[in-house]
Protein backbone atom coordinates (compact mmCIF):
# COMPACT_ATOMS: atom_id res chain seq x y z
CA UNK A 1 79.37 47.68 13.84
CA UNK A 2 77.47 44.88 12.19
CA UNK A 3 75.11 45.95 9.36
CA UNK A 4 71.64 44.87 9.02
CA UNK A 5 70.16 42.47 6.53
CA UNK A 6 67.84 43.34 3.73
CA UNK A 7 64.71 41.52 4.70
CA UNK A 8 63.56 40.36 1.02
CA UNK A 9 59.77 39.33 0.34
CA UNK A 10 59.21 35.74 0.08
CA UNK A 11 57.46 34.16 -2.32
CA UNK A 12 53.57 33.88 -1.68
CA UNK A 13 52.67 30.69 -3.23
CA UNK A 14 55.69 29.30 -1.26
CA UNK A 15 54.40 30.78 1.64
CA UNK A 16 50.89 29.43 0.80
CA UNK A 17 51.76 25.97 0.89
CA UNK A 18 53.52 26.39 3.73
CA UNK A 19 51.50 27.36 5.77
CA UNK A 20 48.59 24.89 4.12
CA UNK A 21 51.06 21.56 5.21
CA UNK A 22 51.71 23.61 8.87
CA UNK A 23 47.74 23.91 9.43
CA UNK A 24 47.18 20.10 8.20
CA UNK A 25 49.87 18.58 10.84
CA UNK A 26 49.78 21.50 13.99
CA UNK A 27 46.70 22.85 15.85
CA UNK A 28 47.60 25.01 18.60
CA UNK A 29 45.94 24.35 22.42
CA UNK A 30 42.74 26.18 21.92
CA UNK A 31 41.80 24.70 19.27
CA UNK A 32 42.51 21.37 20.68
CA UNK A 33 40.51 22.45 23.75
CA UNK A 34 37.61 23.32 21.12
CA UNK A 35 37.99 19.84 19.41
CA UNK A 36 37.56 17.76 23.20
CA UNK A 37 34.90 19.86 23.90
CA UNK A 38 33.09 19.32 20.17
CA UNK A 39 34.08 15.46 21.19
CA UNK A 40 35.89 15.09 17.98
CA UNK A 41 37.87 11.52 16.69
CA UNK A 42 40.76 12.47 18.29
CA UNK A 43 43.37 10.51 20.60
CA UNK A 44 45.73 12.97 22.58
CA UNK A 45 49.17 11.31 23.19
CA UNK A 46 51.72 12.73 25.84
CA UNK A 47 54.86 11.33 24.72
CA UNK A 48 56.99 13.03 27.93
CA UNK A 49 58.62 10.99 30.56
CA UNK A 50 56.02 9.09 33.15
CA UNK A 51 57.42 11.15 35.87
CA UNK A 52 55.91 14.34 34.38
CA UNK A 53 52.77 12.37 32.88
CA UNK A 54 51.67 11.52 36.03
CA UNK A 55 51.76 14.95 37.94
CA UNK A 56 49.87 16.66 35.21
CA UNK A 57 48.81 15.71 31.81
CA UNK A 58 46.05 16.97 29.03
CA UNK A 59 42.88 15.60 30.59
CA UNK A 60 41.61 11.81 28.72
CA UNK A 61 46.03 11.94 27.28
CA UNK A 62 47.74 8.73 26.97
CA UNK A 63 51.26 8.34 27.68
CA UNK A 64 53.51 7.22 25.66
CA UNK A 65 56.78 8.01 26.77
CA UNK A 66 59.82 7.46 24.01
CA UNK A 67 61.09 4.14 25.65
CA UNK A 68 57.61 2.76 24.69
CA UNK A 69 58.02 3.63 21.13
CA UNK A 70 58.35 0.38 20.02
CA UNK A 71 54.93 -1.03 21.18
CA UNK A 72 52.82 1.63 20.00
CA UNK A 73 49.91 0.26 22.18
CA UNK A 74 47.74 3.20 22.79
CA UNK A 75 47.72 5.21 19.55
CA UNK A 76 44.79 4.70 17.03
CA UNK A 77 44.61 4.34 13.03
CA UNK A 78 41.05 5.35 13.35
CA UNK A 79 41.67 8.50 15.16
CA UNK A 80 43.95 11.63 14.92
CA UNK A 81 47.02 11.25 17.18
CA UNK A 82 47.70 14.68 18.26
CA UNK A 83 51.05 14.32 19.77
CA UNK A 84 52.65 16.78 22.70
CA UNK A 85 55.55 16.67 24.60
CA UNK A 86 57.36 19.65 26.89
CA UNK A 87 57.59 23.25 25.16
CA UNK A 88 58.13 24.79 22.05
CA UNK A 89 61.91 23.85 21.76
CA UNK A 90 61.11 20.15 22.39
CA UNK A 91 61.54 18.08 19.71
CA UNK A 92 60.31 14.88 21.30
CA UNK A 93 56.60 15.08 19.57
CA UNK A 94 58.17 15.79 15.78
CA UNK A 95 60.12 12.66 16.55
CA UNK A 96 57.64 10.52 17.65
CA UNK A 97 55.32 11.81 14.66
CA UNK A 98 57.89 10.79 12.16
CA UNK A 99 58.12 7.33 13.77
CA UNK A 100 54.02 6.86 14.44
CA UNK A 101 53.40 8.26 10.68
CA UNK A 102 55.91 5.88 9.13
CA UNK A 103 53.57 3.48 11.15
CA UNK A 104 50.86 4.27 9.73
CA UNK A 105 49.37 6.34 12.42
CA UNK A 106 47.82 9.79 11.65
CA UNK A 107 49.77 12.46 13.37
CA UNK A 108 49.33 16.06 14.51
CA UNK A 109 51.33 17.98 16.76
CA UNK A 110 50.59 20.54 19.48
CA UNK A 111 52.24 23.70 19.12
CA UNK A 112 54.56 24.86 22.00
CA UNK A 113 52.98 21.40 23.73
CA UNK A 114 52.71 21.03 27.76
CA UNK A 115 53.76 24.27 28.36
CA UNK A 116 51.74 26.55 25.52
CA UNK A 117 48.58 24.06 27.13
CA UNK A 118 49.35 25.66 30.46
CA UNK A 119 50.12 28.94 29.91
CA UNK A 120 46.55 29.20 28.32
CA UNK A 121 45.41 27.94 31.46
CA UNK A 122 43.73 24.86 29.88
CA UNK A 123 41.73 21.88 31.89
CA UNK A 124 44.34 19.74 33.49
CA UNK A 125 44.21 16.36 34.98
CA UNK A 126 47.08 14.20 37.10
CA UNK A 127 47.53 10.85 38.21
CA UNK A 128 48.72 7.70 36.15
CA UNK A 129 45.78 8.19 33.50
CA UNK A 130 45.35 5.74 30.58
């Protein structure tokens, strides 16, 4: 019979600044819905395969699949890059903001990406796209 663990606090100011670096590089899909619709500086980059781009994508998304990574033609200094690839488990978009960032491209990443955008039944567009 296993026993459980003792769930210990953590510490708050770690906590704190945790969760002040997770709000600074993560938005989740409403709030990106709220920040198209308040037409803020934005750029929203789909960084899935072409294949799944093109038969449904973030509406205005560009694609920029990981075999384009090394022409980063598309993404903006000017703007924030809010990256977004498959689910939750996907690591494609922490990837891709690691490489764009060391770049010099600002980065954010959608929580639980395609998938957490759909299941909140969010505007979506298909087709090639930009």
């Amino acid at each position: 019979m296993a026993t459980a663990t003792a769930l210990k606090p953590n510490d708050p100011a770690q906590a704190k600044r945790y969760f002040e670096d997770k709000m600074q590089f993560t938005t989740g899909p409403v709030e990106l819905d709220r920040m198209m619709t308040q037409k803020q500086n934005i750029l929203i980059v789909d960084v899935r395969e072409a294949e799944d781009y093109e038969q449904g994508h973030i509406p205005g998304a560009v694609n920029l699949p990981h075999d384009r990574w090394d022409n980063l033609s598309g993404l903006a200094k000017d703007k924030q890059n809010i990256l977004y690839c498959y689910s939750h488990v996907c690591h494609l978009a922490a990837t891709a903001a690691v490489k764009f960032a060391g770049a010099g491209y600002p980065v954010m990443e959608l929580d639980g990406g395609w998938k957490a955008w759909t299941q909140h039944e969010l505007p979506v567009e298909s087709g090639k796209g930009r």
